[in-house]
Protein backbone atom coordinates (compact mmCIF):
# COMPACT_ATOMS: atom_id res chain seq x y z
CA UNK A 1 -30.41 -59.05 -35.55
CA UNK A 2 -31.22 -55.93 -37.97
CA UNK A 3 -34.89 -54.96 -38.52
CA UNK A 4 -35.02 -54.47 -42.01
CA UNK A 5 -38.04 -54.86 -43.28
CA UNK A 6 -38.72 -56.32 -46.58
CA UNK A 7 -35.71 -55.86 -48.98
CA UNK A 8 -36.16 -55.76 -52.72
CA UNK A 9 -34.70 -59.21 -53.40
CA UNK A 10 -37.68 -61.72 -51.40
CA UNK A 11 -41.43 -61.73 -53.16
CA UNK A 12 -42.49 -58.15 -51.60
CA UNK A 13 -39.16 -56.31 -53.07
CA UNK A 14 -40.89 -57.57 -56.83
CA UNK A 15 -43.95 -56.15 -55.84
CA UNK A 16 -42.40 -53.02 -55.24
CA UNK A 17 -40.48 -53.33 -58.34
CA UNK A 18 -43.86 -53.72 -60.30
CA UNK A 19 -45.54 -50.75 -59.09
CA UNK A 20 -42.04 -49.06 -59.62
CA UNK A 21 -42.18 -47.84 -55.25
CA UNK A 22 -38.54 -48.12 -55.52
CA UNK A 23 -37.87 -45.34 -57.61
CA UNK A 24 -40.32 -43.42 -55.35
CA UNK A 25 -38.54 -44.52 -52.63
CA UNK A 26 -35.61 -43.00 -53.07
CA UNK A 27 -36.71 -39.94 -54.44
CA UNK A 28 -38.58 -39.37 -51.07
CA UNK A 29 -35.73 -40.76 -49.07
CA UNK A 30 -33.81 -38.14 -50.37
CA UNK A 31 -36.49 -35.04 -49.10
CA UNK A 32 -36.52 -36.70 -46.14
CA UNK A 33 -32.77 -36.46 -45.30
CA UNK A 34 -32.82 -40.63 -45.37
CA UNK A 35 -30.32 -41.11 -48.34
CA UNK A 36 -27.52 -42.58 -45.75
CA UNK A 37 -26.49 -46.05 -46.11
CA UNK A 38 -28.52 -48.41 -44.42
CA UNK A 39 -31.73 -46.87 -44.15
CA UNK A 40 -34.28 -49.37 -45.61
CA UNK A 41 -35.95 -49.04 -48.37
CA UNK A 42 -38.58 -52.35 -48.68
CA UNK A 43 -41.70 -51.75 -47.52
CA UNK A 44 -45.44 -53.68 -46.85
CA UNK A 45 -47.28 -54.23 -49.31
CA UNK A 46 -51.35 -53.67 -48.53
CA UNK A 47 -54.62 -54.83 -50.24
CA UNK A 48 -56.80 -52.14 -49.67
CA UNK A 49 -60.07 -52.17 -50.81
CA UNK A 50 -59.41 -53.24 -54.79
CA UNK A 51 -56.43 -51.24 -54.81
CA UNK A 52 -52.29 -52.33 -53.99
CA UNK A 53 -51.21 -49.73 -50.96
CA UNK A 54 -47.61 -49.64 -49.45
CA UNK A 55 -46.43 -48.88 -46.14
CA UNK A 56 -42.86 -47.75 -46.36
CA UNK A 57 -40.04 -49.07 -43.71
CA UNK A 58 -37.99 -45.82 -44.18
CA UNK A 59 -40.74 -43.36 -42.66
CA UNK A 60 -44.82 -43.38 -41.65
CA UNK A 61 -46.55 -42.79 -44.65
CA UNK A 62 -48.84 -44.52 -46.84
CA UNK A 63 -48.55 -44.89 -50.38
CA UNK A 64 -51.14 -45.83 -53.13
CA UNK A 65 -48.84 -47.28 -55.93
CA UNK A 66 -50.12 -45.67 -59.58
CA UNK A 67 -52.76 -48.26 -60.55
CA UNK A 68 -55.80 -48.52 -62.57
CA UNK A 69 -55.68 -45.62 -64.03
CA UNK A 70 -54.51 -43.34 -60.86
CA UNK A 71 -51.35 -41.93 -60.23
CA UNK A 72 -48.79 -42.88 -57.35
CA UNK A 73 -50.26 -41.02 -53.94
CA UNK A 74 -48.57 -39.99 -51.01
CA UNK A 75 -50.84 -39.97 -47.46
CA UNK A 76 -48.67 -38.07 -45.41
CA UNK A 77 -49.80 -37.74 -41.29
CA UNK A 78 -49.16 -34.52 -39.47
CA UNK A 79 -46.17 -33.45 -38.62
CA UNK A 80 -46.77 -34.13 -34.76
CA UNK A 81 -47.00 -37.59 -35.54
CA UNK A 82 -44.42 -38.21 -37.93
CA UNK A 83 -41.99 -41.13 -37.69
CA UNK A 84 -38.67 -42.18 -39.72
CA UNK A 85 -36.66 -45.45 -39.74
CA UNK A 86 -33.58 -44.82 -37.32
CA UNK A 87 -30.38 -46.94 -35.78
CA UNK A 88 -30.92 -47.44 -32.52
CA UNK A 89 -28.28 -46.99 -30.11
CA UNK A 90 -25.80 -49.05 -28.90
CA UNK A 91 -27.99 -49.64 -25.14
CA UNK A 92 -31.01 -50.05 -27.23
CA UNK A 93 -29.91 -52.55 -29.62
CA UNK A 94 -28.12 -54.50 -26.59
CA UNK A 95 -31.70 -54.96 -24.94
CA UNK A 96 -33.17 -55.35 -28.14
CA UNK A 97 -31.43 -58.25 -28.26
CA UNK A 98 -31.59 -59.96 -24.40
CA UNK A 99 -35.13 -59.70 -24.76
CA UNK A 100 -35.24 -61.75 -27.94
CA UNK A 101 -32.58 -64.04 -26.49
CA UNK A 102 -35.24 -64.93 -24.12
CA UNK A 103 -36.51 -67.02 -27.16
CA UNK A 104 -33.55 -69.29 -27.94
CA UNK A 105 -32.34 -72.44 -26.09
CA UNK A 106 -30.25 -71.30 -23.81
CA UNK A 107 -26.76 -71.90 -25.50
CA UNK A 108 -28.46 -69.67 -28.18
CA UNK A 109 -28.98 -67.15 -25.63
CA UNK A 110 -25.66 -66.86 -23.34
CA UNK A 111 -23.81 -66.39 -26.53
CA UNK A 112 -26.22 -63.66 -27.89
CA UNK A 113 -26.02 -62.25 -24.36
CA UNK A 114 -22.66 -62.38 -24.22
CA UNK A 115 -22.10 -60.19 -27.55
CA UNK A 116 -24.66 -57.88 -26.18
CA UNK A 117 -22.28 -57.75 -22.93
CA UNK A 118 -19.20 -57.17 -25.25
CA UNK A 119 -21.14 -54.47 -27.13
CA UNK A 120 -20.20 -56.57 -30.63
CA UNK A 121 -23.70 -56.59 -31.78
CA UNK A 122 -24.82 -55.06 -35.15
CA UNK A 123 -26.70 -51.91 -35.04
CA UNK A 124 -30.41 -52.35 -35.24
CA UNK A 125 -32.33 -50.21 -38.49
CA UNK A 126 -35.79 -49.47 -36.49
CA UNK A 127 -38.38 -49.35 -39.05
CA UNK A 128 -40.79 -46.38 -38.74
CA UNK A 129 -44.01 -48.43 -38.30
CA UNK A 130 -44.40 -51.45 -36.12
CA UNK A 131 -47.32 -53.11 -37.73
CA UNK A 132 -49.81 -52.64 -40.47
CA UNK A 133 -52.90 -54.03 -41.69
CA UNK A 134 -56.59 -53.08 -43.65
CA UNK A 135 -60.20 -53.73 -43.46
CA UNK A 136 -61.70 -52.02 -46.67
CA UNK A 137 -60.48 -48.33 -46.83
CA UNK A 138 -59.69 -48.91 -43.50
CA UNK A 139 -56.26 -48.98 -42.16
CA UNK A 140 -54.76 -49.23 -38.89
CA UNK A 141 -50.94 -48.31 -38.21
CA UNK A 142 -49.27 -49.13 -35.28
CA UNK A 143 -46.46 -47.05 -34.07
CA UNK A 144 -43.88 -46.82 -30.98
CA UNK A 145 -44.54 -43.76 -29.10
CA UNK A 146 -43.58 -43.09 -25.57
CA UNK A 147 -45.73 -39.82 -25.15
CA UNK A 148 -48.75 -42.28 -25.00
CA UNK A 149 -49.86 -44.13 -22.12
CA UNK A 150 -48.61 -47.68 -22.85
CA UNK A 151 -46.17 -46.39 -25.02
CA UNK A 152 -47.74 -46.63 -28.39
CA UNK A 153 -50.62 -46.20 -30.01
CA UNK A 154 -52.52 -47.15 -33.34
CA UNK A 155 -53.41 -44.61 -35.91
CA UNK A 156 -56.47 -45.46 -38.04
CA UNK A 157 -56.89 -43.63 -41.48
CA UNK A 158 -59.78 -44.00 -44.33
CA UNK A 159 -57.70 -43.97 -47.26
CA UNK A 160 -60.86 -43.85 -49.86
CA UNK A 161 -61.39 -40.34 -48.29
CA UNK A 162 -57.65 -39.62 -46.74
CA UNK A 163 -58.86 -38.80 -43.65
CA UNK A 164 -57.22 -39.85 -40.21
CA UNK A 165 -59.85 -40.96 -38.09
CA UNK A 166 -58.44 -41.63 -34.97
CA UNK A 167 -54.75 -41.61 -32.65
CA UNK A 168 -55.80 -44.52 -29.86
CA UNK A 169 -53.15 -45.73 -27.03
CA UNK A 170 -51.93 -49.06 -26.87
CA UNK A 171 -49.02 -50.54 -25.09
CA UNK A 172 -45.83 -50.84 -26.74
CA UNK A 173 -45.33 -54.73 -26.14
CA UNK A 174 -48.59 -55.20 -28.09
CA UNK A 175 -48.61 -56.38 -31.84
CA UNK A 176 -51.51 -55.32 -34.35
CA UNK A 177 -53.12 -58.80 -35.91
CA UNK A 178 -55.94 -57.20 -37.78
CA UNK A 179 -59.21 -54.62 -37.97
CA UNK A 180 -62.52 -56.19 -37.27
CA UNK A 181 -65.87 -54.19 -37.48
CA UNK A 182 -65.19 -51.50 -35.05
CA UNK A 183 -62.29 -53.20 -33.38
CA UNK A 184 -58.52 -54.25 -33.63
CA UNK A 185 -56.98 -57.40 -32.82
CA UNK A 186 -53.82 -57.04 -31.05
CA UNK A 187 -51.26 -59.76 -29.19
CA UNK A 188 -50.47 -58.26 -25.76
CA UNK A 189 -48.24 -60.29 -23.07
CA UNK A 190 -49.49 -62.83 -21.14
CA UNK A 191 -52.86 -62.64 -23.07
CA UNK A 192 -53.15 -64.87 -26.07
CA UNK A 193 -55.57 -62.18 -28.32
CA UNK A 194 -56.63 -58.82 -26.89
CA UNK A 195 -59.79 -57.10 -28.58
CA UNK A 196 -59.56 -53.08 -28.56
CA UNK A 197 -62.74 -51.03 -29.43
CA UNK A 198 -61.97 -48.39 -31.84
CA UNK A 199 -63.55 -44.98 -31.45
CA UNK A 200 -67.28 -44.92 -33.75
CA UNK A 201 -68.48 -41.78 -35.63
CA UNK A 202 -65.70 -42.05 -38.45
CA UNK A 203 -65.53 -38.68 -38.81
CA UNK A 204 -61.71 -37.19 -39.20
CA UNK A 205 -60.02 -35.41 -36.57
CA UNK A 206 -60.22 -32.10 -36.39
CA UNK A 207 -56.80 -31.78 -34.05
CA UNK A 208 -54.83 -35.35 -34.54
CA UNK A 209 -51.84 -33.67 -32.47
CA UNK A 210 -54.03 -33.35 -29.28
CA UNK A 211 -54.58 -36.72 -28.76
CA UNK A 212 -50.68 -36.57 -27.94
CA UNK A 213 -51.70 -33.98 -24.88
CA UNK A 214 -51.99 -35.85 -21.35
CA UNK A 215 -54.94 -35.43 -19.98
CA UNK A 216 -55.68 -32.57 -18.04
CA UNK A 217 -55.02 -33.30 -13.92
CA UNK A 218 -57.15 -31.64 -11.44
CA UNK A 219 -56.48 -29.50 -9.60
CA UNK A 220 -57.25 -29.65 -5.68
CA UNK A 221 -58.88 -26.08 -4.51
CA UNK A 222 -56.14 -25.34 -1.80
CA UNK A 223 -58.10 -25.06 1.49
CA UNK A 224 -58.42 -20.95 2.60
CA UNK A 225 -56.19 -20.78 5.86
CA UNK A 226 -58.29 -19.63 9.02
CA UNK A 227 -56.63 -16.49 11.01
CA UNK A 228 -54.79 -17.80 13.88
CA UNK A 229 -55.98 -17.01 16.98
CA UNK A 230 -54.10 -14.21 19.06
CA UNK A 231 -53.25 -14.29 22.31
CA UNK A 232 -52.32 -11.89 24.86
């Protein structure tokens, strides 16, 4: 049941090992305060544009891997939307797992629901970024984030000109497929495809951290209380 990511045995890991993102990796797990046990270290690899990009597991940051000439880079986001890979806890990981059980016959899922019952269930690594994926310099992150309405949202960045160009709500049950021209595909529940607009202009944000704000309620003008009449 752990959420691992891509380790550095399977056909990504060599990738990583190519571009040398490993020893990167744990030189930045280290700032980070990630050197513990456990905490992944694989990553996604990304074509973007004519250049190799990586999307680590262990935190949300992108990476160009040194290529062609240019050295490794490090796109960091602000630090009001920062995320790191974390175990969840033991409730989590026990509804983690009923709501995959939901996808097994169900002998498969009475015994999974029965270790999640029994608390025996391995902790769950929770990568830092749910999904991933490009269109040109364009690249769309999608993240858990209960501030948001929906409880995520998708973070879209140029990388040709590092520039974050947008924080957009999404639900946390939806899954990011791909960017189109000026849209995202995303899986939602009980919709096979769902196709979100994404906000035009391209220009950067000047404040990424407000789109975290609610939105501002009005306010009802309290009615002025008339005198009371007096009586005698």
């Amino acid at each position: 049941m752990a959420d691992r990511g891509v380790g550095g045995d399977g056909g990504h890991g060599r990738q990583l090992d190519r571009y040398e993102v490993a020893e990167r990796a744990e030189v930045i797990a280290g700032e980070l305060g990630l050197a513990e046990a456990g905490t992944p270290r694989g990553g996604r690899p990304l074509v973007v544009g004519k250049e190799t990009w990586f999307v680590p597991d262990m935190a949300y940051e992108l990476w160009r891997a040194a290529q062609r000439g240019k050295p490794f880079r490090r796109l960091v986001p602000p630090a009001c939307l920062a995320a790191t890979a974390r175990f969840a806890s033991a409730e989590e990981t026990a509804t983690r797992a009923r709501e995959r059980a939901r996808l097994f016959p169900e002998p498969v899922r009475r015994a999974i629901e029965r270790q999640a019952a029994a608390g025996t269930l391995r902790p769950i690594v929770q990568r830092a970024t749910r999904g991933v994926a490009a269109r040109g310099t364009l690249v769309a992150v999608q993240l858990t984030d209960p501030r948001m309405e929906g409880g995520g949202r998708l973070d879209l960045w140029d990388v040709s000109r590092e520039e974050l160009l947008a924080v957009v709500p999404v639900s946390a049950a939806a899954g990011l497929l791909a960017v189109g021209d000026g849209f995202v595909w995303l899986t939602h529940e009980g919709e096979l495809l769902r196709r979100l607009p994404l906000p035009e202009g391209g220009e950067p944000l000047a404040d990424p951290c407000a789109a975290l704000a609610p939105p501002p309620t009005a306010v009802a003008d309290s009615p002025t209380p008339h005198p009371r009449p007096q009586h005698p």
